[in-house]
PDB file of N, CA and C in Angstrom:
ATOM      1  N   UNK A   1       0.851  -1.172   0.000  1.00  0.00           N
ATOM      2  CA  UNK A   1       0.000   0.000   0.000  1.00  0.00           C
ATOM      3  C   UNK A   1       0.895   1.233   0.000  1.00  0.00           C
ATOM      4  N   UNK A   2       0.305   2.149  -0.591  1.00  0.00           N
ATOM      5  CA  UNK A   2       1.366   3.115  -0.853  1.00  0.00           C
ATOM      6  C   UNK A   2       0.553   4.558  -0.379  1.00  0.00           C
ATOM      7  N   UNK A   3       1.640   5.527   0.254  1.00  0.00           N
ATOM      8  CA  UNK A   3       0.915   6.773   1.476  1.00  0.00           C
ATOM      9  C   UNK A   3      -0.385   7.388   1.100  1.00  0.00           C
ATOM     10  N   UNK A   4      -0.371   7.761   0.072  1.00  0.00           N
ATOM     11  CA  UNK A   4      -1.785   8.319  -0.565  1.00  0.00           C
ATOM     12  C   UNK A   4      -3.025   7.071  -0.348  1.00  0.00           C
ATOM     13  N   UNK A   5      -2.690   5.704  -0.559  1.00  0.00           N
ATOM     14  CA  UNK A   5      -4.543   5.165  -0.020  1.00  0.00           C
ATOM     15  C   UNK A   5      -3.772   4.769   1.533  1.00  0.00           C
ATOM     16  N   UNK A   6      -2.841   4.466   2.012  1.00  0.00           N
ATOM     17  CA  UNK A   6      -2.428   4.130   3.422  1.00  0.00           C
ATOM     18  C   UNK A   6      -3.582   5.636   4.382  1.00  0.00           C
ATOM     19  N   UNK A   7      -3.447   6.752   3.776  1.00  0.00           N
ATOM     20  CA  UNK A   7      -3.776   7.971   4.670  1.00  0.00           C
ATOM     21  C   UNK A   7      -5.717   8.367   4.644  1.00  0.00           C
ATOM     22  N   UNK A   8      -5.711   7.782   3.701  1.00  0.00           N
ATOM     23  CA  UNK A   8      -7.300   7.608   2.447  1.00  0.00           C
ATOM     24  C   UNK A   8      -7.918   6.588   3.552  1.00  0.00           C
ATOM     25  N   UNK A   9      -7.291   5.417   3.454  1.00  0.00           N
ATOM     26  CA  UNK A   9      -7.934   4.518   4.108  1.00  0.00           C
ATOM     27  C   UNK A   9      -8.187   4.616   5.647  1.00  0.00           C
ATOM     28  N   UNK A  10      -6.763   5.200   6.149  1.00  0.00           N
ATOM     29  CA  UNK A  10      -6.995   5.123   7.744  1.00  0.00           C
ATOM     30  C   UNK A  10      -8.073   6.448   7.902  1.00  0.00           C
ATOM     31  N   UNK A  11      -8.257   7.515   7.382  1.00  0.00           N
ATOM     32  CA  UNK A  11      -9.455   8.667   7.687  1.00  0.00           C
ATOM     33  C   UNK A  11     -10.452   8.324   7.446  1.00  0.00           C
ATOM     34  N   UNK A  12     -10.644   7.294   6.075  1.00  0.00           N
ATOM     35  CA  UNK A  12     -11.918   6.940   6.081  1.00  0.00           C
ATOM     36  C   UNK A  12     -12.242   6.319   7.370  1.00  0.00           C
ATOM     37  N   UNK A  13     -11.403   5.413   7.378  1.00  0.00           N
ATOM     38  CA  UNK A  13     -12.052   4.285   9.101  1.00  0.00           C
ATOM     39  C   UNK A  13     -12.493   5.158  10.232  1.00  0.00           C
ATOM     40  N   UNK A  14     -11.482   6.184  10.231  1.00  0.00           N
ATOM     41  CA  UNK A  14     -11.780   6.895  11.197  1.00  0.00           C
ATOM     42  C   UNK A  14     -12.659   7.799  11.476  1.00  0.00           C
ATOM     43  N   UNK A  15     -13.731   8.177  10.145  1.00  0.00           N
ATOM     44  CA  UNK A  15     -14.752   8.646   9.418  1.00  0.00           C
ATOM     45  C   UNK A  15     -14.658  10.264   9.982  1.00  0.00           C
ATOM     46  N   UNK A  16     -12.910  10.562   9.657  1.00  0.00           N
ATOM     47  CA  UNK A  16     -12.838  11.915   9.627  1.00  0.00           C
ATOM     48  C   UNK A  16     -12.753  12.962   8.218  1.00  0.00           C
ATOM     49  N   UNK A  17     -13.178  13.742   7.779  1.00  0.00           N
ATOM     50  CA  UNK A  17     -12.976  14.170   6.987  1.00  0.00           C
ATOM     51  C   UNK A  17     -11.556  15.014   6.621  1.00  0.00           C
ATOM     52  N   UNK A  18     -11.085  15.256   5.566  1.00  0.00           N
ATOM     53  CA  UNK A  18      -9.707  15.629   5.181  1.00  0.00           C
ATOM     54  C   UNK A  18      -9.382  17.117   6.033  1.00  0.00           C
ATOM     55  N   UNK A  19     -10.400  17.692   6.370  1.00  0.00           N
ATOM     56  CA  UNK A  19     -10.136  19.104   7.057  1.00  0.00           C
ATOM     57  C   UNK A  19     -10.126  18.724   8.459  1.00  0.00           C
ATOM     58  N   UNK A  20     -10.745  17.871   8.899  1.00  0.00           N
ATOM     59  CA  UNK A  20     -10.887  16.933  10.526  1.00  0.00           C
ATOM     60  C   UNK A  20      -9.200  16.939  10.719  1.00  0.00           C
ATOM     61  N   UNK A  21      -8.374  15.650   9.800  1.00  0.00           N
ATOM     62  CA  UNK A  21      -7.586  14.862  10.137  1.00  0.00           C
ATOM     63  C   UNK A  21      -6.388  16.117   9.865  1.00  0.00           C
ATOM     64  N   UNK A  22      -6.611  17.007   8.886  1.00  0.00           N
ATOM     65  CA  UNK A  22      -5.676  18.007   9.032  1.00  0.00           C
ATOM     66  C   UNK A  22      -5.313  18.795  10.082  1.00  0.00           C
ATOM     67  N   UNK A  23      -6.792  19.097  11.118  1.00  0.00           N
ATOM     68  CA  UNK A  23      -6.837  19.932  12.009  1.00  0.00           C
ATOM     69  C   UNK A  23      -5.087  19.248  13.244  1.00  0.00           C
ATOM     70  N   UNK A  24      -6.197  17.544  13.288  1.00  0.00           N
ATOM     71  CA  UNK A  24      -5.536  17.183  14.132  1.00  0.00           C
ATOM     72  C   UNK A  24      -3.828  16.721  14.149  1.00  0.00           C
ATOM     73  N   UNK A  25      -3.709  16.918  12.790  1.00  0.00           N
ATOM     74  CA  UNK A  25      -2.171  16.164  12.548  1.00  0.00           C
ATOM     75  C   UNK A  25      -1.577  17.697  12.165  1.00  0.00           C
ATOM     76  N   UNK A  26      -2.174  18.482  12.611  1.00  0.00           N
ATOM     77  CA  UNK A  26      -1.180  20.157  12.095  1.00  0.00           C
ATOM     78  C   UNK A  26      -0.713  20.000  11.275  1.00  0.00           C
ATOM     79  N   UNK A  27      -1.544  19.730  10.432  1.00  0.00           N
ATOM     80  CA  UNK A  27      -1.151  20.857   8.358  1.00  0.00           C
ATOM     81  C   UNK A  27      -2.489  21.006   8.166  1.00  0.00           C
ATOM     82  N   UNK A  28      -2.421  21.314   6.740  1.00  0.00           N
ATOM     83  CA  UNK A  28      -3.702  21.673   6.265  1.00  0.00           C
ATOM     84  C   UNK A  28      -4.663  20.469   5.230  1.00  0.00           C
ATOM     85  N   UNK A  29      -5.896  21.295   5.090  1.00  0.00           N
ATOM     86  CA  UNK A  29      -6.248  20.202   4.388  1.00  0.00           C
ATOM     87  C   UNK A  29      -5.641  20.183   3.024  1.00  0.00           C
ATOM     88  N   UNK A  30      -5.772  21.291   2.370  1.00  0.00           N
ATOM     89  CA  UNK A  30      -4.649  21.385   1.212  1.00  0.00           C
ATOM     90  C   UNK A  30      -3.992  19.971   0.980  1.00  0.00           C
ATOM     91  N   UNK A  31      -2.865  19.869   2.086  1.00  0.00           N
ATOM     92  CA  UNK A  31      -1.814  18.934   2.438  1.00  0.00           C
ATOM     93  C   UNK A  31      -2.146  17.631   2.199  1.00  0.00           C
ATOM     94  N   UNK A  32      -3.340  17.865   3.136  1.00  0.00           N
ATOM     95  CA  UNK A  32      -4.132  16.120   3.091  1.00  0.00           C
ATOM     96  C   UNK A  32      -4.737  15.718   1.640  1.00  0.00           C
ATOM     97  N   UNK A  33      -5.065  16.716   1.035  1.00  0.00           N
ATOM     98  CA  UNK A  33      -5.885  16.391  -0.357  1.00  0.00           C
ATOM     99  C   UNK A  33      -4.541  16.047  -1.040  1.00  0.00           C
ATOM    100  N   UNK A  34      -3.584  16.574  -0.977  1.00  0.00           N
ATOM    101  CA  UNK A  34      -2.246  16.307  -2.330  1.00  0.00           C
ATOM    102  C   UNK A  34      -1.730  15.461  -1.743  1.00  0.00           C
ATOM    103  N   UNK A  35      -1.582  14.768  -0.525  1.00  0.00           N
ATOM    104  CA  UNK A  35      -1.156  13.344  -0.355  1.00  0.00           C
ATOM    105  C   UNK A  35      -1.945  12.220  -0.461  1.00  0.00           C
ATOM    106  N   UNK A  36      -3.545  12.396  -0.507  1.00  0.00           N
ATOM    107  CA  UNK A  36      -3.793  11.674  -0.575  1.00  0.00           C
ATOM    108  C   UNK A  36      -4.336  11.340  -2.228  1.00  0.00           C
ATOM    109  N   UNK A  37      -4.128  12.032  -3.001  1.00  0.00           N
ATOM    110  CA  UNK A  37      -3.932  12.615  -4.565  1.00  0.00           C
ATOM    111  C   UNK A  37      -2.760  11.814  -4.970  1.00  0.00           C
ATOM    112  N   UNK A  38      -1.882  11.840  -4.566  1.00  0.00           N
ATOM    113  CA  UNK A  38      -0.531  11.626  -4.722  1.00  0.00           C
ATOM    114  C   UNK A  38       0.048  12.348  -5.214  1.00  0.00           C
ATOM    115  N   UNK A  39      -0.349  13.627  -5.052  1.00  0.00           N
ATOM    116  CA  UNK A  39       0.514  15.066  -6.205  1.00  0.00           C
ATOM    117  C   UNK A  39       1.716  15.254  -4.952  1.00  0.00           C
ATOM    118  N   UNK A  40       1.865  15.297  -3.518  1.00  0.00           N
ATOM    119  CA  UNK A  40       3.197  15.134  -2.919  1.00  0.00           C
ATOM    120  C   UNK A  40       3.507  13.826  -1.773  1.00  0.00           C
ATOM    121  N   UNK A  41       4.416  13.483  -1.696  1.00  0.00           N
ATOM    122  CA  UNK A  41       4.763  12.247  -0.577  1.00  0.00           C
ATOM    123  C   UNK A  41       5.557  13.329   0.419  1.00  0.00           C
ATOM    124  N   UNK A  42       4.472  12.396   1.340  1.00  0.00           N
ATOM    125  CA  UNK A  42       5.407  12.659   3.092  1.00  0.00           C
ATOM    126  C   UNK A  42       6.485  12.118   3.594  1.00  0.00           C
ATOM    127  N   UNK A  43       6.935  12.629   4.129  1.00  0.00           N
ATOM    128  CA  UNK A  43       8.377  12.393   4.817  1.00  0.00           C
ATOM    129  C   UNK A  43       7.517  10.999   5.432  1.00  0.00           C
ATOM    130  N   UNK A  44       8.540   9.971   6.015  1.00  0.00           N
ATOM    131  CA  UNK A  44       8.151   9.058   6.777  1.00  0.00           C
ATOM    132  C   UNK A  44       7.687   9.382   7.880  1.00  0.00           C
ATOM    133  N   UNK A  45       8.516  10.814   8.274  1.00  0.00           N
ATOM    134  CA  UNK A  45       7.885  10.739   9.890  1.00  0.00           C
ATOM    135  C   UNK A  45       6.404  11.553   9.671  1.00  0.00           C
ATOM    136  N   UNK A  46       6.319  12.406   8.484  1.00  0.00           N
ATOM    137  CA  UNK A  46       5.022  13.113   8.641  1.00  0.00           C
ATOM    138  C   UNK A  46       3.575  12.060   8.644  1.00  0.00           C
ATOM    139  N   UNK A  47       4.515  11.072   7.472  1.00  0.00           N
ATOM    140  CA  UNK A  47       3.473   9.842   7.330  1.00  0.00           C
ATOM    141  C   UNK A  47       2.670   9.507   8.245  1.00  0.00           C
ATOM    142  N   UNK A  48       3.797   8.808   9.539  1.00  0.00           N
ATOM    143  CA  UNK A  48       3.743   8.655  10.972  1.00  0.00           C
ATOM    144  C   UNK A  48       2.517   9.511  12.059  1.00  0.00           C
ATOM    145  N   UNK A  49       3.226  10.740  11.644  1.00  0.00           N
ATOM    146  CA  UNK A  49       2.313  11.429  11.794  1.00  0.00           C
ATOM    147  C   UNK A  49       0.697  11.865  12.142  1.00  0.00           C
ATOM    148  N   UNK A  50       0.599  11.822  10.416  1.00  0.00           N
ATOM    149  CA  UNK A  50      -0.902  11.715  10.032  1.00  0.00           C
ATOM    150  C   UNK A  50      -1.368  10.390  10.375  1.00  0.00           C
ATOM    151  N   UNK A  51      -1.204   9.594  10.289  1.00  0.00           N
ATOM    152  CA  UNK A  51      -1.873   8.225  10.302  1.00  0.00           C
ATOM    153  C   UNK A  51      -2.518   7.832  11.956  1.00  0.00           C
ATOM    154  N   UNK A  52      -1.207   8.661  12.620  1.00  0.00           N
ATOM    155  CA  UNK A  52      -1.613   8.673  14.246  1.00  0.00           C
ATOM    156  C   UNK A  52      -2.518   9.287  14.580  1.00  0.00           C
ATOM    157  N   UNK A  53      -2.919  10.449  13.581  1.00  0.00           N
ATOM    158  CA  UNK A  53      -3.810  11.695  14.210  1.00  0.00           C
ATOM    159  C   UNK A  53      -5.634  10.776  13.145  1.00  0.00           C
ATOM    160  N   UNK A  54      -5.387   9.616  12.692  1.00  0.00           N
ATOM    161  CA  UNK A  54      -6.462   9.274  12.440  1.00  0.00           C
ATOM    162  C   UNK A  54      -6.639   7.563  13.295  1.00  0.00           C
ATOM    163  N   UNK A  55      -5.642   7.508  14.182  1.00  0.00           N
ATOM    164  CA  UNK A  55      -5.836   6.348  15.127  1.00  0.00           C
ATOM    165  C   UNK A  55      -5.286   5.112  14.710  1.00  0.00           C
ATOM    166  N   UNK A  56      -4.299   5.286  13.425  1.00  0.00           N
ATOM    167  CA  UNK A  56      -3.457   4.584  12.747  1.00  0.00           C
ATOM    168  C   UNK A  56      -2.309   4.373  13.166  1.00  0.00           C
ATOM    169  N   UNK A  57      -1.125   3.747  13.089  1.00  0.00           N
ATOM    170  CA  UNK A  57      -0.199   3.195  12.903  1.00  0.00           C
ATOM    171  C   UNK A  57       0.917   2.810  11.602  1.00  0.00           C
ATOM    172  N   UNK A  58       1.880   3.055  11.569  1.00  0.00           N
ATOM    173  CA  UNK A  58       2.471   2.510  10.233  1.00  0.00           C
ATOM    174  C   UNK A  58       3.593   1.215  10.589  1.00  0.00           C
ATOM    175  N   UNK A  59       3.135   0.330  10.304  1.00  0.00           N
ATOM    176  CA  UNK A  59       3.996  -1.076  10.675  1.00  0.00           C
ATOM    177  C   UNK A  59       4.789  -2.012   8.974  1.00  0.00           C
ATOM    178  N   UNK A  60       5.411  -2.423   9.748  1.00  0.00           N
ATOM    179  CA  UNK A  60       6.630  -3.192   8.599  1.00  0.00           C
ATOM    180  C   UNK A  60       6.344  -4.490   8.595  1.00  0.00           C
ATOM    181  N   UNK A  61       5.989  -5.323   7.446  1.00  0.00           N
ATOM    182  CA  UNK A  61       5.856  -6.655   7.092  1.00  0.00           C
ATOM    183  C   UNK A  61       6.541  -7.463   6.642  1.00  0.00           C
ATOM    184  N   UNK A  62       7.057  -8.252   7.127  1.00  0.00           N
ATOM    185  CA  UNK A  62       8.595  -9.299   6.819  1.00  0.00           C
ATOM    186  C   UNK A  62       8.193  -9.501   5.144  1.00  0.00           C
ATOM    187  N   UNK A  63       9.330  -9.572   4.402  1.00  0.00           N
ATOM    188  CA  UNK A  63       9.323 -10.235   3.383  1.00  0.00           C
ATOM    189  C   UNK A  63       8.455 -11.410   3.071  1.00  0.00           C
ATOM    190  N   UNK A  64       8.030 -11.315   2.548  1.00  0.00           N
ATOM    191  CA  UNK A  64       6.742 -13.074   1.813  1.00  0.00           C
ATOM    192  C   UNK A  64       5.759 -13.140   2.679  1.00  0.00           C
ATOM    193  N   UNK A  65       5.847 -12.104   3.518  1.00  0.00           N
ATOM    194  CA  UNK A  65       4.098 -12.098   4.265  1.00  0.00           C
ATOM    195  C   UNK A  65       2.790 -11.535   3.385  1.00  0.00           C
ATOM    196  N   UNK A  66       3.617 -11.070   1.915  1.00  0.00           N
ATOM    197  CA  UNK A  66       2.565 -10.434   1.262  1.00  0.00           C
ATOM    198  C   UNK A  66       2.036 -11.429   0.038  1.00  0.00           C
ATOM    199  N   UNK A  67       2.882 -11.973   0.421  1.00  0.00           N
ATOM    200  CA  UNK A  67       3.165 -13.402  -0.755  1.00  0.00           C
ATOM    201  C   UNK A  67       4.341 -13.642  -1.809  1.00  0.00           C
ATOM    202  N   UNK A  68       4.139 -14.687  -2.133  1.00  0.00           N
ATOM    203  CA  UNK A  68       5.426 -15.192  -2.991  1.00  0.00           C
ATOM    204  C   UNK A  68       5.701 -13.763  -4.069  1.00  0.00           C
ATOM    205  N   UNK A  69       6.764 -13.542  -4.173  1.00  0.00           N
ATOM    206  CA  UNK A  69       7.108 -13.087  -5.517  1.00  0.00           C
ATOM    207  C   UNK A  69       7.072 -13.290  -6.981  1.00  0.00           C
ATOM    208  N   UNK A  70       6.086 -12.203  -7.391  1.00  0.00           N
ATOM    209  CA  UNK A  70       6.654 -12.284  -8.885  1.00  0.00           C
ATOM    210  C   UNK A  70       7.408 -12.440  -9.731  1.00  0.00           C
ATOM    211  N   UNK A  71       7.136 -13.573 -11.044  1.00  0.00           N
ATOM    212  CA  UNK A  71       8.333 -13.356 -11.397  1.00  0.00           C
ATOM    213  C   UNK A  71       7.677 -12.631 -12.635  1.00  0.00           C
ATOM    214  N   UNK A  72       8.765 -12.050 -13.283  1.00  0.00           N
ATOM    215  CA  UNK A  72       8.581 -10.897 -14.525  1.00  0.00           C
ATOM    216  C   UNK A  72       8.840 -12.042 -16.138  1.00  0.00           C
ATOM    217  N   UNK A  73       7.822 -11.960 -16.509  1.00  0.00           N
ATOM    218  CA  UNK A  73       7.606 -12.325 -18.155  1.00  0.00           C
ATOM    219  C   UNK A  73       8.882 -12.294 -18.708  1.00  0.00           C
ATOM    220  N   UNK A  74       8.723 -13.418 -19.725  1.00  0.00           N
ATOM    221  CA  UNK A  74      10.270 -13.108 -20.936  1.00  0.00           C
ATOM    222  C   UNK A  74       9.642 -12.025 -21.417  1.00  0.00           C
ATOM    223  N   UNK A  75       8.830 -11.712 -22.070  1.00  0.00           N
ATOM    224  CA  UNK A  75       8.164 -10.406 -22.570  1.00  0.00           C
ATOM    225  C   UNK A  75       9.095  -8.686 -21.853  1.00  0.00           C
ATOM    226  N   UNK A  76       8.650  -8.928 -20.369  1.00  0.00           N
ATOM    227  CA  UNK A  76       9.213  -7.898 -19.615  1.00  0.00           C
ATOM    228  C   UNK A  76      10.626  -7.743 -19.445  1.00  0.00           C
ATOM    229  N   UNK A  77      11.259  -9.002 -19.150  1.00  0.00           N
ATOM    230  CA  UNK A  77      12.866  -9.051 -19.185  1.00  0.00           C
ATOM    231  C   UNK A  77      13.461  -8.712 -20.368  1.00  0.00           C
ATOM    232  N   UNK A  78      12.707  -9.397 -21.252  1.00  0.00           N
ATOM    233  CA  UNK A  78      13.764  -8.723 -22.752  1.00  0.00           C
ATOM    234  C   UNK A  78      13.260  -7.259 -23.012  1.00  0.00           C
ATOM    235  N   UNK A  79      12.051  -6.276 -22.637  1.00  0.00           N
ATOM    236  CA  UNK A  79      12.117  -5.190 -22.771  1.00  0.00           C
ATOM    237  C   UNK A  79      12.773  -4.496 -22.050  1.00  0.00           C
ATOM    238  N   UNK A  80      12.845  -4.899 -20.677  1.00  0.00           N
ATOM    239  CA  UNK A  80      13.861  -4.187 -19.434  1.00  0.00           C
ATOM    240  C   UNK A  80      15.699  -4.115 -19.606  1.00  0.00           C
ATOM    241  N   UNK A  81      15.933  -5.247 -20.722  1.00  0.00           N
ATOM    242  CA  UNK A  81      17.405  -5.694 -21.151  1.00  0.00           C
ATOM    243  C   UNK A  81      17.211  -4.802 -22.277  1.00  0.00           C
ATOM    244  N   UNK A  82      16.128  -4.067 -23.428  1.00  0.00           N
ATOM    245  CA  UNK A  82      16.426  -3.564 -24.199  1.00  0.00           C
ATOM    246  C   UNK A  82      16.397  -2.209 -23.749  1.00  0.00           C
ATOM    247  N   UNK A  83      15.598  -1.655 -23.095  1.00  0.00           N
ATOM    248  CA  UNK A  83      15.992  -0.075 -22.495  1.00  0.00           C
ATOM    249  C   UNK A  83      17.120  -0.218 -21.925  1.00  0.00           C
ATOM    250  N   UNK A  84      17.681  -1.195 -21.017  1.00  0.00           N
ATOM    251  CA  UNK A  84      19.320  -1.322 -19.983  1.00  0.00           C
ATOM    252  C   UNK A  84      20.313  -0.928 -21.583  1.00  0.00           C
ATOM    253  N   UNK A  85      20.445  -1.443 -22.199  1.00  0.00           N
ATOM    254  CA  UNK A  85      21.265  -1.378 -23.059  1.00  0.00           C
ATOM    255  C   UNK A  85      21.115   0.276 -23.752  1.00  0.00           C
ATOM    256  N   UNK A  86      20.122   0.590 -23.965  1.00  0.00           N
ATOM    257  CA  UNK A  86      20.005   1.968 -24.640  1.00  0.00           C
ATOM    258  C   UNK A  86      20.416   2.933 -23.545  1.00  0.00           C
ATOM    259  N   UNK A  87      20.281   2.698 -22.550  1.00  0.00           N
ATOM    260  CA  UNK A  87      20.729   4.047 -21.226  1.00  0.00           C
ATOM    261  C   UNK A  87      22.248   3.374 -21.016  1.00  0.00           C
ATOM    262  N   UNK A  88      22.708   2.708 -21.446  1.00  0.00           N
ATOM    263  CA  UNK A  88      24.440   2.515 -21.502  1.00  0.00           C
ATOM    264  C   UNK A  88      25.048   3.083 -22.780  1.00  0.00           C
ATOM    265  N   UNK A  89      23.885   2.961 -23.791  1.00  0.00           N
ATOM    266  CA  UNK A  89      24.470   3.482 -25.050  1.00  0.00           C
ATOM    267  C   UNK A  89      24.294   4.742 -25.203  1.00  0.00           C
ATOM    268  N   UNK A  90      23.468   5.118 -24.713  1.00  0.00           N
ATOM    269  CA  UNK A  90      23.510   6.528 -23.842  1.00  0.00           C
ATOM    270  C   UNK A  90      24.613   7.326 -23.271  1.00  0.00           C
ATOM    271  N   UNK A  91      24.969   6.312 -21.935  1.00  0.00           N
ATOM    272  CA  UNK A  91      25.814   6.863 -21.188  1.00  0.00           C
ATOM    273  C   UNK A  91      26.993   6.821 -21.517  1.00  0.00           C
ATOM    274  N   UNK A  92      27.447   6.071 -22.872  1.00  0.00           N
ATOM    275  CA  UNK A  92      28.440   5.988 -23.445  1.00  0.00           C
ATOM    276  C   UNK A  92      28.853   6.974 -24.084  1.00  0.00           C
ATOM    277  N   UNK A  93      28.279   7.932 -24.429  1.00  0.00           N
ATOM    278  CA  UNK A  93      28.355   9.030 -25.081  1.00  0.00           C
ATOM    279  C   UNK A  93      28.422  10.601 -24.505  1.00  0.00           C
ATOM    280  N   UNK A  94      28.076   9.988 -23.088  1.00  0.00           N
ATOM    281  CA  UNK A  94      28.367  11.680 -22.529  1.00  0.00           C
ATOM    282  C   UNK A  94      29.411  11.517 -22.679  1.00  0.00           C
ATOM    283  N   UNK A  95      30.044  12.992 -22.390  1.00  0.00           N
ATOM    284  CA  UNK A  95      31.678  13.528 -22.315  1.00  0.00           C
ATOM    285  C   UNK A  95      32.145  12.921 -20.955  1.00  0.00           C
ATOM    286  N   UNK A  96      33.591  12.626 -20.720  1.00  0.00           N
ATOM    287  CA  UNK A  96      33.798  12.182 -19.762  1.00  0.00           C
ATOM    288  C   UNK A  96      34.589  12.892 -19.004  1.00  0.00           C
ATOM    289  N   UNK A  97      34.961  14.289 -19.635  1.00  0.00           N
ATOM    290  CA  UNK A  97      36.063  15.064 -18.994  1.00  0.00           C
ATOM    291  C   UNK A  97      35.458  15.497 -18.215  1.00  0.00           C
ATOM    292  N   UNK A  98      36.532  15.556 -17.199  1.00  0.00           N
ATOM    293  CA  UNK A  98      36.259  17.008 -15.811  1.00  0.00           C
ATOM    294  C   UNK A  98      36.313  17.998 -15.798  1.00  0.00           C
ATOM    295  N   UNK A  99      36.162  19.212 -15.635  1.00  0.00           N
ATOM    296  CA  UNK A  99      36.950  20.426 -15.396  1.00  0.00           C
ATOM    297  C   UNK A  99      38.064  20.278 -13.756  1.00  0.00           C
ATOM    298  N   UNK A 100      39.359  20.498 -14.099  1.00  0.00           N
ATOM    299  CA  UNK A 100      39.935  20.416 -13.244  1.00  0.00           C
ATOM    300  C   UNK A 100      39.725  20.953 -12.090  1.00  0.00           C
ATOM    301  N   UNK A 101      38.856  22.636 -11.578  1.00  0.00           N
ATOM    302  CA  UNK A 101      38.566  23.173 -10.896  1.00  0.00           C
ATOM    303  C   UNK A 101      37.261  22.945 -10.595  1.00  0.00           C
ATOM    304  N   UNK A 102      36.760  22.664  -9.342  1.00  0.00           N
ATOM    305  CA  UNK A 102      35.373  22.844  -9.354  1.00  0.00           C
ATOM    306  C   UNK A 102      35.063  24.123  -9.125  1.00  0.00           C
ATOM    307  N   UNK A 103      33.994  24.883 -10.015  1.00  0.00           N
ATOM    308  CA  UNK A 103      33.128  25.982 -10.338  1.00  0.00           C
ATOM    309  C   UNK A 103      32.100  26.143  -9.082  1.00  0.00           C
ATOM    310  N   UNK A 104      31.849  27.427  -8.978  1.00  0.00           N
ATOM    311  CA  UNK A 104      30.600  27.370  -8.169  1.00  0.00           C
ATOM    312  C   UNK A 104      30.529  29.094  -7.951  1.00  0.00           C
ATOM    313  N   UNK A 105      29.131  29.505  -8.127  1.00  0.00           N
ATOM    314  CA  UNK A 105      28.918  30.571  -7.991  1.00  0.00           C
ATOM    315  C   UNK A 105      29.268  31.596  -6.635  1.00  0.00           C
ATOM    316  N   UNK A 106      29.904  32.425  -6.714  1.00  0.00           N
ATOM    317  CA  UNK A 106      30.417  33.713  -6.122  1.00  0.00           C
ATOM    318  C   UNK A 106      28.841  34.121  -5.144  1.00  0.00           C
ATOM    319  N   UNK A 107      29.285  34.046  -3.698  1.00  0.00           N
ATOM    320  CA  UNK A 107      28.143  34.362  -2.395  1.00  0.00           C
ATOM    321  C   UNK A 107      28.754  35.941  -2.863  1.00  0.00           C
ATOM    322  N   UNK A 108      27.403  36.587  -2.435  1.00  0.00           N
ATOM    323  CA  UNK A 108      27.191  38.270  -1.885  1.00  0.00           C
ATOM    324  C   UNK A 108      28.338  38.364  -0.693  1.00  0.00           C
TER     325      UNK A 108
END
């Protein structure tokens, strides 16, 4: 689950509305609408945060508790091996020189 329905879901339960759960987790609702939008991600601890101020928790799930792993298609591997190769053939081509000095703009 990812922060935008993690924050969605715990307010709904908590059947607070986005200006409610803002009040109580100090930001705004603004805040709450674009995270839970996904137009910005919270810091972990703000995550923390919010989720507390709707009676939530954020907990960690061992590996394979979510279930076995996927495995990815020949389909997907040979497209993932054909972009890998184009961003090397890529990177093969930037310039590789340095400037001996590092540059950096002149403070007031």
């Amino acid at each position: 689950m990812n922060a935008a329905d993690a924050i969605r879901s715990a307010r709904l339960r908590a059947g607070l509305t986005q200006h409610a759960l803002a009040a109580r987790a100090g930001t705004s609702q603004a805040t709450i609408s674009a995270y839970e939008a996904g137009r910005k991600q919270p810091s972990l601890r703000t995550l923390e945060r919010v989720l507390a101020a709707a009676g939530a928790r954020l907990s960690v799930v061992p590996d394979g508790a979510a279930g076995p792993p996927r495995e990815p298609t020949k389909e997907q591997l040979a497209r993932r091996g054909r972009v890998l190769n184009e961003v090397l053939d890529l990177a093969a081509e930037l310039p590789v020189r340095h400037r001996p000095r590092l540059e950096f703009p002149r403070l007031p």
